[in-house]
N, C-alpha and C. Protein backbone atom coordinates (compact mmCIF):
# COMPACT_ATOMS: atom_id res chain seq x y z
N UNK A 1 -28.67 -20.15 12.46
CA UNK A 1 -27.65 -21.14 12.18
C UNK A 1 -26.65 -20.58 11.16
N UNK A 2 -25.47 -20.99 11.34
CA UNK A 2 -24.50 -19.86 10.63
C UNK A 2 -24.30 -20.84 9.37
N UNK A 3 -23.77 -20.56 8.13
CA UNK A 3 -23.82 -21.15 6.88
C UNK A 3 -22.38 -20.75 5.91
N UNK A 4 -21.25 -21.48 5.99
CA UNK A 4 -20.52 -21.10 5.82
C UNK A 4 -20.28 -21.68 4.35
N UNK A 5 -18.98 -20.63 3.80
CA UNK A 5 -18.55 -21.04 2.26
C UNK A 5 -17.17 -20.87 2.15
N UNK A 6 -16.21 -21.64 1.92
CA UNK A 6 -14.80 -21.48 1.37
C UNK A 6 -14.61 -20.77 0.20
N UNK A 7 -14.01 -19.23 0.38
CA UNK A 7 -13.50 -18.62 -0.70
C UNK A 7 -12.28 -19.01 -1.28
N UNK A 8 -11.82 -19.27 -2.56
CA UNK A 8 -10.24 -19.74 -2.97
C UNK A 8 -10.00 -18.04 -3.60
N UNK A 9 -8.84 -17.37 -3.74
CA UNK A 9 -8.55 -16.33 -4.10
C UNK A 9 -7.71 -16.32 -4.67
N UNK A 10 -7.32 -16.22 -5.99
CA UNK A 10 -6.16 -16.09 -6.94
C UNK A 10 -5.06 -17.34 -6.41
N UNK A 11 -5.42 -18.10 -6.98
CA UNK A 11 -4.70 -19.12 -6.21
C UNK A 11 -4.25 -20.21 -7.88
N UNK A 12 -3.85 -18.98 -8.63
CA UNK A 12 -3.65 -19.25 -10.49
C UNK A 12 -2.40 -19.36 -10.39
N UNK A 13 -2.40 -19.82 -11.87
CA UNK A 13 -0.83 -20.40 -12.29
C UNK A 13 0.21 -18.98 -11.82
N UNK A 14 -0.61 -18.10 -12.58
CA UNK A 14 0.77 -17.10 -12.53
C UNK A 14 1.03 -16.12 -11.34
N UNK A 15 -0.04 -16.29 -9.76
CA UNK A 15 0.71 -15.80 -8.59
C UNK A 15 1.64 -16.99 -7.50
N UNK A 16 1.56 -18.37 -8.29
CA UNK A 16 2.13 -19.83 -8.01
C UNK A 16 3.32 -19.60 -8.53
N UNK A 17 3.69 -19.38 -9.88
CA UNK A 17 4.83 -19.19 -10.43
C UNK A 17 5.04 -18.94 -11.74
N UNK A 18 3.90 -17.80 -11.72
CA UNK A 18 4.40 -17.19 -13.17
C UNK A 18 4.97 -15.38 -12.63
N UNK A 19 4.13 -14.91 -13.76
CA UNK A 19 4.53 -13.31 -13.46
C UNK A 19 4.93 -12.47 -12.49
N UNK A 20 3.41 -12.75 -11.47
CA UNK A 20 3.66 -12.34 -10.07
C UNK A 20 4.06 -13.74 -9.02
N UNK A 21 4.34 -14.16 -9.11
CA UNK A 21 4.61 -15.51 -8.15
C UNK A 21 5.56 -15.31 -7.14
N UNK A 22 5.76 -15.58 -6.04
CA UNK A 22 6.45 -15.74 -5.00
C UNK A 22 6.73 -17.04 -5.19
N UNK A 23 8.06 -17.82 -4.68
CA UNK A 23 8.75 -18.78 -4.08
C UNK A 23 7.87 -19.68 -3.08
N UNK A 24 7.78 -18.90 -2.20
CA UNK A 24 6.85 -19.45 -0.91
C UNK A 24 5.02 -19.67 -1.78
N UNK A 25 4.72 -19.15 -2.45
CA UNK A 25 3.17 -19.04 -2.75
C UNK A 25 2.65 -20.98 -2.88
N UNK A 26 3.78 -21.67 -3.31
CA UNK A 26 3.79 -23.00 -3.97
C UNK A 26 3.09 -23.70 -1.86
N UNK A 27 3.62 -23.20 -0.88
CA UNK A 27 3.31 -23.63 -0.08
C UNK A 27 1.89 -23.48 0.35
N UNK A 28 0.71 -22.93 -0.05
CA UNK A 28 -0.32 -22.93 0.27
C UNK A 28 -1.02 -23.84 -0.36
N UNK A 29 -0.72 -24.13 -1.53
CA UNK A 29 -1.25 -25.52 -2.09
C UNK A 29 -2.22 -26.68 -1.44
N UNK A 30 -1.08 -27.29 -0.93
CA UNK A 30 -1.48 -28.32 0.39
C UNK A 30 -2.46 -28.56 1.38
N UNK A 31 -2.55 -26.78 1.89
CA UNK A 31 -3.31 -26.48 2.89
C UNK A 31 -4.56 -26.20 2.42
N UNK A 32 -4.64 -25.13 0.87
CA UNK A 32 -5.78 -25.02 0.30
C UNK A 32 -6.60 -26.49 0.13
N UNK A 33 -5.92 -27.44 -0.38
CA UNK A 33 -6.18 -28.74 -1.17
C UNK A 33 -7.57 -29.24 0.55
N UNK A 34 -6.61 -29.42 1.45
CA UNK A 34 -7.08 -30.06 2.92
C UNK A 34 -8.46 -29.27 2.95
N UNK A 35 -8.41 -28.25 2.96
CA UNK A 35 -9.91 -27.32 3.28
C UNK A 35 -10.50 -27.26 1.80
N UNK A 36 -10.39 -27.59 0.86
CA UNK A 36 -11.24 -27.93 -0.44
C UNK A 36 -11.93 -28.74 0.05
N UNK A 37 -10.93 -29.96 0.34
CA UNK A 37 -11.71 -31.41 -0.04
C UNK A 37 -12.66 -31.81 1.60
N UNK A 38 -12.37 -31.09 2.73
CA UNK A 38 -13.36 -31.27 3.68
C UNK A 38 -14.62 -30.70 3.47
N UNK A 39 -14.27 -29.05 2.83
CA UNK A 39 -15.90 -28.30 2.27
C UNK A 39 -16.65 -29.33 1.28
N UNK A 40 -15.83 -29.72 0.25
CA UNK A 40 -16.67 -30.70 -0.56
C UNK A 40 -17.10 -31.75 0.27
N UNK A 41 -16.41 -32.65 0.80
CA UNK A 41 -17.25 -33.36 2.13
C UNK A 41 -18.23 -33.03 2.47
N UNK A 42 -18.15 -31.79 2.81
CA UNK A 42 -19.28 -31.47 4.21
C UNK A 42 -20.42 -30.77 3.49
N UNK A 43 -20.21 -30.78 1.95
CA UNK A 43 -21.43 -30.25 1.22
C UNK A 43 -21.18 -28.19 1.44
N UNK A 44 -20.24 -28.01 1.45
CA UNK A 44 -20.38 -26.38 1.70
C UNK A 44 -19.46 -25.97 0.78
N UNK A 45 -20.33 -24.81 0.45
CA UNK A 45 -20.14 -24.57 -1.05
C UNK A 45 -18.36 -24.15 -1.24
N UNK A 46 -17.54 -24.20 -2.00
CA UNK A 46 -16.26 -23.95 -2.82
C UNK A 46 -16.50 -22.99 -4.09
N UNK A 47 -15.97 -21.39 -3.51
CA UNK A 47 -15.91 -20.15 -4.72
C UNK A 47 -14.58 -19.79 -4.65
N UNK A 48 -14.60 -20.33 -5.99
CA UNK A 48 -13.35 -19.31 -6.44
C UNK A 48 -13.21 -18.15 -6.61
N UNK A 49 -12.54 -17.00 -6.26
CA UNK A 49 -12.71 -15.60 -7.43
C UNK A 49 -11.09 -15.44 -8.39
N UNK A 50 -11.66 -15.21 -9.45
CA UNK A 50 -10.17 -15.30 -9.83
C UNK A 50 -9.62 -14.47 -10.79
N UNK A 51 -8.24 -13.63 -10.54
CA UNK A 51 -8.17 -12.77 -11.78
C UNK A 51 -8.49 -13.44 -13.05
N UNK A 52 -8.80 -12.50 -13.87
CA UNK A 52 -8.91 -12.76 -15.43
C UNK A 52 -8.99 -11.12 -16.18
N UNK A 53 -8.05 -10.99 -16.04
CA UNK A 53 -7.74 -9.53 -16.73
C UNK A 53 -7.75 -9.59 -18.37
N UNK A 54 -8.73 -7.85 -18.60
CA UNK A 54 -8.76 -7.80 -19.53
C UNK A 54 -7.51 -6.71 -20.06
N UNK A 55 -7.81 -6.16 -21.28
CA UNK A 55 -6.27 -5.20 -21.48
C UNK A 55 -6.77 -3.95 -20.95
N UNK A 56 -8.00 -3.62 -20.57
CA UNK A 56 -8.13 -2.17 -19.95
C UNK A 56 -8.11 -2.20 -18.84
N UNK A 57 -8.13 -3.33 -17.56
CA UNK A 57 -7.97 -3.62 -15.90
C UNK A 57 -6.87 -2.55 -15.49
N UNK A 58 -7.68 -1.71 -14.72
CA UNK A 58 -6.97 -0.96 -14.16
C UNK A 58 -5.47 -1.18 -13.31
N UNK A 59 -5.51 -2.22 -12.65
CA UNK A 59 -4.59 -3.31 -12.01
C UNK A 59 -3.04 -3.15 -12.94
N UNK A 60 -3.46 -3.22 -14.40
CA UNK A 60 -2.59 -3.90 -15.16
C UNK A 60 -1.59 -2.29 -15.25
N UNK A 61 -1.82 -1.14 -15.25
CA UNK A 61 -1.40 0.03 -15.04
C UNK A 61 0.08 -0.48 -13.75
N UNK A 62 -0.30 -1.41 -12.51
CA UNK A 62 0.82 -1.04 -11.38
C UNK A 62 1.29 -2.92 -12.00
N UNK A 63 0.70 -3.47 -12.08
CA UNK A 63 1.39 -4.53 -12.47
C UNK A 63 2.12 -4.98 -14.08
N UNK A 64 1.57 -4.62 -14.78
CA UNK A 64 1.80 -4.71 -15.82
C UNK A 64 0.77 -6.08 -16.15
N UNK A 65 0.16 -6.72 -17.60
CA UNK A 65 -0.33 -7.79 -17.99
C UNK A 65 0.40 -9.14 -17.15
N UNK A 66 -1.17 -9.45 -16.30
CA UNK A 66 -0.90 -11.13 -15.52
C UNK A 66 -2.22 -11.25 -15.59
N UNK A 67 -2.30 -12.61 -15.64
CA UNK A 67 -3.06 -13.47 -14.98
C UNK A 67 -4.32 -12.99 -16.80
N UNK A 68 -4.25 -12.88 -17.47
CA UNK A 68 -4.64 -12.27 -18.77
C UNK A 68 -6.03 -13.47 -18.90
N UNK A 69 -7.32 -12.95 -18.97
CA UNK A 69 -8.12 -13.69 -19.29
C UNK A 69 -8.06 -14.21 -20.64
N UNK A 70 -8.30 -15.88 -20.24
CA UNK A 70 -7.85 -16.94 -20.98
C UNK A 70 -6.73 -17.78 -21.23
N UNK A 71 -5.70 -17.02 -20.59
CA UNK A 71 -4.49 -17.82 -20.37
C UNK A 71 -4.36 -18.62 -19.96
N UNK A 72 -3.25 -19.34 -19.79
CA UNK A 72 -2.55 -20.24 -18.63
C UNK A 72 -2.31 -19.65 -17.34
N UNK A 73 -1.89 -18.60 -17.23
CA UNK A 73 -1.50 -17.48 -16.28
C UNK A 73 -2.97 -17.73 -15.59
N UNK A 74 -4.04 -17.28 -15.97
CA UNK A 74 -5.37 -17.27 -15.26
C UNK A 74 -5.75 -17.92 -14.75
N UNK A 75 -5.62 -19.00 -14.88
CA UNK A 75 -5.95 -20.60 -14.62
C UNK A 75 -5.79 -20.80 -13.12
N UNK A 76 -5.96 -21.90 -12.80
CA UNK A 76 -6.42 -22.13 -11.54
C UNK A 76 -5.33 -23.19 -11.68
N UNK A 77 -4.48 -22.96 -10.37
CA UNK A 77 -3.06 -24.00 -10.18
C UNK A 77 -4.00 -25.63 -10.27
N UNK A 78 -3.50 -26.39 -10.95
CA UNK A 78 -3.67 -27.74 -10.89
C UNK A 78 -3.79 -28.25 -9.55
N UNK A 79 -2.84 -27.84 -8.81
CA UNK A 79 -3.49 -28.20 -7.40
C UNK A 79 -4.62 -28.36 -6.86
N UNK A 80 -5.15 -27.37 -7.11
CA UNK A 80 -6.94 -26.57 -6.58
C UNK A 80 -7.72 -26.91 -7.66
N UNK A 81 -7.63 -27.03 -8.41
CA UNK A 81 -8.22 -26.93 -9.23
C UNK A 81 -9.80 -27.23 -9.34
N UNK A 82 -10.68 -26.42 -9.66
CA UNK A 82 -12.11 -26.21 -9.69
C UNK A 82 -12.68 -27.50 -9.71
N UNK A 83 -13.64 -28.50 -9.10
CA UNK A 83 -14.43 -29.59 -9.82
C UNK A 83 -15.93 -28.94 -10.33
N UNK A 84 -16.41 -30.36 -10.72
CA UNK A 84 -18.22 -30.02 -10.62
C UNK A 84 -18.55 -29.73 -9.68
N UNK A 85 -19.81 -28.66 -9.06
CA UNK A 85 -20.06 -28.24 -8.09
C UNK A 85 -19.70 -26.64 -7.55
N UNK A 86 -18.66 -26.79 -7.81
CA UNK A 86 -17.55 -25.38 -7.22
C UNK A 86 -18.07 -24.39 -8.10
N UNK A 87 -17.78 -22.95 -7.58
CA UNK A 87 -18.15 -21.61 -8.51
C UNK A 87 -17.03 -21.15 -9.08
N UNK A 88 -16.67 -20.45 -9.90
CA UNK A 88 -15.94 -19.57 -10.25
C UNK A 88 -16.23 -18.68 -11.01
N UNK A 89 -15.80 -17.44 -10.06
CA UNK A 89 -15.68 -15.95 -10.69
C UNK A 89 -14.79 -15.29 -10.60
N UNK A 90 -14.89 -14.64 -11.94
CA UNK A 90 -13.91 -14.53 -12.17
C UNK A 90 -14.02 -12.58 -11.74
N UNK A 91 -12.79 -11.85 -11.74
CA UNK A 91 -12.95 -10.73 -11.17
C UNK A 91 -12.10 -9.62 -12.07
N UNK A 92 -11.97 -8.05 -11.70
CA UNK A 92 -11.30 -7.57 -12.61
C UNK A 92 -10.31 -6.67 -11.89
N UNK A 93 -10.80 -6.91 -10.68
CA UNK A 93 -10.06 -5.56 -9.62
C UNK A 93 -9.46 -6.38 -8.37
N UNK A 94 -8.71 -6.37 -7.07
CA UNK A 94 -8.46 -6.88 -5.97
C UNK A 94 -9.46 -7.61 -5.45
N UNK A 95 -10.41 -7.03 -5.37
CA UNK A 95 -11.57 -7.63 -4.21
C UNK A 95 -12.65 -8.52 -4.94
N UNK A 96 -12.64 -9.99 -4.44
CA UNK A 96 -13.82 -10.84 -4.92
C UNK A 96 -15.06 -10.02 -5.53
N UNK A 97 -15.80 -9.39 -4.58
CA UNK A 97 -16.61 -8.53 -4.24
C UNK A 97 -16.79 -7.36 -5.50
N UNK A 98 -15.91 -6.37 -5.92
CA UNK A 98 -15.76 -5.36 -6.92
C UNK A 98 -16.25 -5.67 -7.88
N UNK A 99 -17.42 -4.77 -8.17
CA UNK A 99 -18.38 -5.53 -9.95
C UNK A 99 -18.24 -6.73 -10.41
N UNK A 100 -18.75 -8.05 -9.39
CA UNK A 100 -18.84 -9.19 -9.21
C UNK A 100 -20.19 -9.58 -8.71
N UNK A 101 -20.37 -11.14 -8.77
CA UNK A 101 -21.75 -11.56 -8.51
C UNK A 101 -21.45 -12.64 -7.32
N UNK A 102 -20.16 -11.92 -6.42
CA UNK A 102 -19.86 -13.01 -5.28
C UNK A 102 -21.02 -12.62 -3.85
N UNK A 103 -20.96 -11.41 -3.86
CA UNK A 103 -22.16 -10.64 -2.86
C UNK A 103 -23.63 -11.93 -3.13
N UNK A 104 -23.85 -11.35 -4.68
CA UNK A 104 -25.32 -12.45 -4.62
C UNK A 104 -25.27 -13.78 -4.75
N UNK A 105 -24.28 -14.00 -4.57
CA UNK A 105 -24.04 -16.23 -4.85
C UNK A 105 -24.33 -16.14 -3.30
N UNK A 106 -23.62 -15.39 -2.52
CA UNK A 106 -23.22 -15.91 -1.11
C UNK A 106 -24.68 -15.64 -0.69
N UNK A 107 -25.19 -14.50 -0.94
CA UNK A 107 -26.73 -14.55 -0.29
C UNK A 107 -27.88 -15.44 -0.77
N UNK A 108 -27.83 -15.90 -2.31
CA UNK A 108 -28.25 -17.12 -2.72
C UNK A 108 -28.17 -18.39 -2.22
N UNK A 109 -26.61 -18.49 -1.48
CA UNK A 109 -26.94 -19.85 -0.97
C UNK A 109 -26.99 -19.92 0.30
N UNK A 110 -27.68 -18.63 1.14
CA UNK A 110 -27.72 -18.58 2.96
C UNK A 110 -26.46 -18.61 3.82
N UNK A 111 -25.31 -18.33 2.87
CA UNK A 111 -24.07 -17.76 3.55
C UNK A 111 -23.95 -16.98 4.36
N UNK A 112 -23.25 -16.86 5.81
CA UNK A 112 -23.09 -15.57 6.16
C UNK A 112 -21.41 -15.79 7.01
N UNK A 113 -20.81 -16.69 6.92
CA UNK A 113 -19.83 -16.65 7.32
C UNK A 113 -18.85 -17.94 5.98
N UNK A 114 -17.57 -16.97 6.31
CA UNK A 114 -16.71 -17.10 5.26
C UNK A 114 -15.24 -17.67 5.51
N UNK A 115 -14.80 -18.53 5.20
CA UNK A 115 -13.23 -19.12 5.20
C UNK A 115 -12.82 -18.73 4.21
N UNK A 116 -11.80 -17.82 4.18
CA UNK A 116 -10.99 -17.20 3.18
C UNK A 116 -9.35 -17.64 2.97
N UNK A 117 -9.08 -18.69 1.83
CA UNK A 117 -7.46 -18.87 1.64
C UNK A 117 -7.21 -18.64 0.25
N UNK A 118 -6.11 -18.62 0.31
CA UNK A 118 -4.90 -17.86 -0.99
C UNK A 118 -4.28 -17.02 -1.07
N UNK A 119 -3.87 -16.26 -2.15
CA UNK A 119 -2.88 -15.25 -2.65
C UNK A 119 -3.46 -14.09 -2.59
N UNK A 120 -2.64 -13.17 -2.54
CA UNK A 120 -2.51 -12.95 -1.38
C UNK A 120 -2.77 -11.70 -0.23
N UNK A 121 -2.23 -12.16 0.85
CA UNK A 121 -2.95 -11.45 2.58
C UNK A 121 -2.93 -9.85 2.22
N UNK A 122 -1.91 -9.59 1.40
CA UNK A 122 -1.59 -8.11 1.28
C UNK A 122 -2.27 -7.29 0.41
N UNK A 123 -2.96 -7.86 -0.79
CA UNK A 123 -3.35 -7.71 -1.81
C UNK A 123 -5.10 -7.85 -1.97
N UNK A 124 -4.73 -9.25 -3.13
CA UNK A 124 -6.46 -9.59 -3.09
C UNK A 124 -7.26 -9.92 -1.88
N UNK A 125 -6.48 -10.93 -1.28
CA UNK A 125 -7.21 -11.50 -0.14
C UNK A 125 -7.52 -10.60 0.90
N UNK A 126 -6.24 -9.47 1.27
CA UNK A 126 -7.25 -8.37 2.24
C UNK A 126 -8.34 -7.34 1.80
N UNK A 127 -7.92 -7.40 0.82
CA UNK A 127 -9.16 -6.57 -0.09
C UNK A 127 -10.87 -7.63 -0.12
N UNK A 128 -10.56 -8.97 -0.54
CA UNK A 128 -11.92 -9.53 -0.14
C UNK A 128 -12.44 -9.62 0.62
N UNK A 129 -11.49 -9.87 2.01
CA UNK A 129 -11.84 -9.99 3.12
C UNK A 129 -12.14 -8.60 3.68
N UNK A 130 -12.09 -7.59 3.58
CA UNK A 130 -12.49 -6.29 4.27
C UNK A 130 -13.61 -6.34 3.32
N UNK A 131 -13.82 -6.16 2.49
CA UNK A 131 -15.25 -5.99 1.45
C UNK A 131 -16.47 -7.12 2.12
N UNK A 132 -15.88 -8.67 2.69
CA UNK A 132 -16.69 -9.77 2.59
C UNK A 132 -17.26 -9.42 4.04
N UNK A 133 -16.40 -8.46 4.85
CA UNK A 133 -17.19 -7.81 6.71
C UNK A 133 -17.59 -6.71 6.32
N UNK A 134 -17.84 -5.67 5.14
CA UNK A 134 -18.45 -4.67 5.19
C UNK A 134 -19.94 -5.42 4.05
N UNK A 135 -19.96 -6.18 3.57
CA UNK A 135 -21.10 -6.60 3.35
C UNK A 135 -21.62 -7.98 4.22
N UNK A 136 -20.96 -7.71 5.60
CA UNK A 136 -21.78 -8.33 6.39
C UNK A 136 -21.17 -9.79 6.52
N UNK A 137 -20.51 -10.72 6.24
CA UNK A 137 -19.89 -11.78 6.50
C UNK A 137 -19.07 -11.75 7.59
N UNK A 138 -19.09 -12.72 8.54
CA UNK A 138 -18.00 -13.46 9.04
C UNK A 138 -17.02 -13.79 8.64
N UNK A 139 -15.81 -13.28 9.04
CA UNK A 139 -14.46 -13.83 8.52
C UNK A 139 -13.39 -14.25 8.58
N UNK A 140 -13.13 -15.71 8.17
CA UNK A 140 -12.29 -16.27 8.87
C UNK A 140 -11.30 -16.60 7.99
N UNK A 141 -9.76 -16.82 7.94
CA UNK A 141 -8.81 -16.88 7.62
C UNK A 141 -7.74 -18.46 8.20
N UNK A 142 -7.41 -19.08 7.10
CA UNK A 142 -6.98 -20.36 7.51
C UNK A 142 -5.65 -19.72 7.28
N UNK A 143 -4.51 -20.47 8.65
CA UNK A 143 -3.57 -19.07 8.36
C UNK A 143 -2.24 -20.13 7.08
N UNK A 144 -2.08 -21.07 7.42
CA UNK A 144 -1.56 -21.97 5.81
C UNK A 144 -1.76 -22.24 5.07
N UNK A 145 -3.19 -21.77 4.71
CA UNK A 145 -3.86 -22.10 3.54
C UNK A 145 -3.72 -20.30 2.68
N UNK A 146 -2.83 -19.58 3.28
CA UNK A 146 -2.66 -18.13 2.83
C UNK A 146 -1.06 -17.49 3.03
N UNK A 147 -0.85 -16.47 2.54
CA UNK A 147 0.70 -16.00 2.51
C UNK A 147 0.05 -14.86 1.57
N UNK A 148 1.58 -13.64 2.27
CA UNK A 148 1.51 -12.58 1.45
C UNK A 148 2.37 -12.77 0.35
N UNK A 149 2.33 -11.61 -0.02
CA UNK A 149 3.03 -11.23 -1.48
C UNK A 149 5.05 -11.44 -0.80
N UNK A 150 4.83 -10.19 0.28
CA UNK A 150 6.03 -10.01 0.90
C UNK A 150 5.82 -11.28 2.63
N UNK A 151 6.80 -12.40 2.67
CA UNK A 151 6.64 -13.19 3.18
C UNK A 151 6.57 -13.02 4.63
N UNK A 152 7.02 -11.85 4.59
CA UNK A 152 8.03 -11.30 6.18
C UNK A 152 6.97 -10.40 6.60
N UNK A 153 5.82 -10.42 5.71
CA UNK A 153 5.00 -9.22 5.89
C UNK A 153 3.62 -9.84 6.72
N UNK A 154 4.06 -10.92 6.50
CA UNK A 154 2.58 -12.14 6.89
C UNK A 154 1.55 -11.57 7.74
N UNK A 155 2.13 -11.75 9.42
CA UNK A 155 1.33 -11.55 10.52
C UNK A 155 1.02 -10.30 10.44
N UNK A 156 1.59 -9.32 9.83
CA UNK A 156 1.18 -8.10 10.08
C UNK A 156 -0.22 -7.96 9.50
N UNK A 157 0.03 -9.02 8.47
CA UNK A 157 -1.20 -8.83 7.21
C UNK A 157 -2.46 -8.71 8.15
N UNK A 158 -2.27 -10.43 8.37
CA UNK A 158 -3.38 -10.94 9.35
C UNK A 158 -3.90 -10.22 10.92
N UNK A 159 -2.83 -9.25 11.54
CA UNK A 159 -3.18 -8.55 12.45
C UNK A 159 -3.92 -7.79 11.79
N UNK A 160 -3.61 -7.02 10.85
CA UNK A 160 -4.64 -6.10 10.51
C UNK A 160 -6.07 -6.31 9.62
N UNK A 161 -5.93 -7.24 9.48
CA UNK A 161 -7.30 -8.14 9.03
C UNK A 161 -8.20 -8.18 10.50
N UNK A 162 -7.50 -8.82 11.00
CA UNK A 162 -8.27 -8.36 12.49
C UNK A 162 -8.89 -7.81 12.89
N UNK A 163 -8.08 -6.21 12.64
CA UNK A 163 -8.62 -5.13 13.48
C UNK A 163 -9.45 -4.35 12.27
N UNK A 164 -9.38 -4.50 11.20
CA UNK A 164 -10.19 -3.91 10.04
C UNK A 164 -11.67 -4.46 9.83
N UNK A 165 -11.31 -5.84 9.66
CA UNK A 165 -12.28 -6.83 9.17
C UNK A 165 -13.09 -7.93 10.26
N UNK A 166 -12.32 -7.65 11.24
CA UNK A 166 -12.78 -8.89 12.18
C UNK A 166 -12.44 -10.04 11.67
N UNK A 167 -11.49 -10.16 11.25
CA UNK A 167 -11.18 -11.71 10.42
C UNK A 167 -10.52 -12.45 11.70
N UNK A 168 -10.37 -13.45 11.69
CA UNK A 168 -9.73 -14.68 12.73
C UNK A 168 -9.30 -15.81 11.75
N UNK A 169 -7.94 -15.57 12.23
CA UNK A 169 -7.07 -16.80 12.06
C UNK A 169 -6.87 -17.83 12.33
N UNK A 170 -7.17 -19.17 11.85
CA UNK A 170 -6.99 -20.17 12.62
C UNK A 170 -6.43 -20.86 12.03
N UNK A 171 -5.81 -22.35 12.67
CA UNK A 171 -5.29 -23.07 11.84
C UNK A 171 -6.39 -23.81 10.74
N UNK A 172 -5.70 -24.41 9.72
CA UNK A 172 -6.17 -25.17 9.10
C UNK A 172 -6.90 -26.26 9.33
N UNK A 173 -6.82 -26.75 10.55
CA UNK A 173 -7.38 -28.13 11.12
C UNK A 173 -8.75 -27.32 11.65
N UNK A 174 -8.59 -26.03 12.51
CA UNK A 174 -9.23 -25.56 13.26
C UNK A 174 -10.59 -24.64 12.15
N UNK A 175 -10.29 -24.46 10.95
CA UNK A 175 -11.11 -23.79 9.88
C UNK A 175 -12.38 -25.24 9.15
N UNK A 176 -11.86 -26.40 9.60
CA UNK A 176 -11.89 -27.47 8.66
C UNK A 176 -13.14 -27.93 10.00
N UNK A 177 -12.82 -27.85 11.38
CA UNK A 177 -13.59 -27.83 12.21
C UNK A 177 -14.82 -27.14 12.52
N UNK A 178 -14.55 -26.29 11.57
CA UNK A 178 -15.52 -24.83 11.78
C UNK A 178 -16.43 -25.48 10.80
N UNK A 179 -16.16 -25.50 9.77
CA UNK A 179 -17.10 -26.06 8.70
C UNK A 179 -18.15 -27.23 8.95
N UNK A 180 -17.43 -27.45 9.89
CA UNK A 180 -18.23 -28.84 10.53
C UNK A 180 -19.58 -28.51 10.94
N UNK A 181 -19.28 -26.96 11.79
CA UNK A 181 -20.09 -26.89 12.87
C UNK A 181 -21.73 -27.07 12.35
């Protein structure tokens, strides 16, 4: 029986609209919010991973200081925002996964397939998602509940999530269905 978990991925103040923020990023909100609140429904678990950079994060070398553990920047957009129940981890590199304890939560709670939304396709999120099918997950991708960095860059993202990761795109209604199963 397959056992699924909603990943949220940098889905913080400052790739919404601080430092690194895109324009468009404000639109995943909505869609994240819809597939929160059905997983909480349906009793399946809600992980966050989320930058929280320290001053030696390698990251901070091509970006410069974001998302700075303890900030506002770090934080989790008010939108989404974490309840009781939900995980959050926090991370230091692109990938959920990278000297993290997301590998053993997910095998702790009989996970093996994964809905992955947020910030973003090009970046963190393909980086979790290729890490979350080489340690063996299912992976699925809600395609409005996500956006790249570069907007125009989208489908390409997600094609190649595809063919890397085995990830599948679906809509939001259709991810929210899945959870059901």
């Amino acid at each position: 029986m397959t056992k699924h978990a909603v990943i949220v991925v940098d889905v913080l103040n400052e790739f919404v609209d601080g430092l690194v923020g895109r324009p468009h990023a404000i639109n995943v909100i909505e869609p994240c919010q819809k597939i929160i609140a059905a997983a909480r429904d349906l009793k399946v678990p809600v992980i966050y991973t989320n930058d929280a950079h320290n001053d030696n994060d390698i990251e901070l070398a091509i970006w410069g200081p974001h998302a700075m553990k303890g900030t506002e920047g770090a934080m989790v957009h008010d939108g989404v925002a974490p309840q009781d129940g939900d995980i959050v981890i926090e991370k230091h590199n692109y990938s959920g996964f990278f000297k993290t304890e997301l590998d053993e939560t997910l095998k702790g709670l009989g996970v093996d397939s994964l809905v992955v939304v947020g910030l973003y396709s090009n970046i963190c999120c393909r980086l979790t998602c290729v890490d979350a099918f080489q340690h063996g997950y299912k992976v699925t991708i809600a395609r409005e509940a996500m956006t790249s960095f570069d907007e125009a860059a989208y489908e390409g993202d997600l094609e190649y999530l595809k063919i890397v990761a085995g990830a599948e795109a679906v809509s939001v209604d259709e991810a929210i269905a899945l959870l059901s199963a």
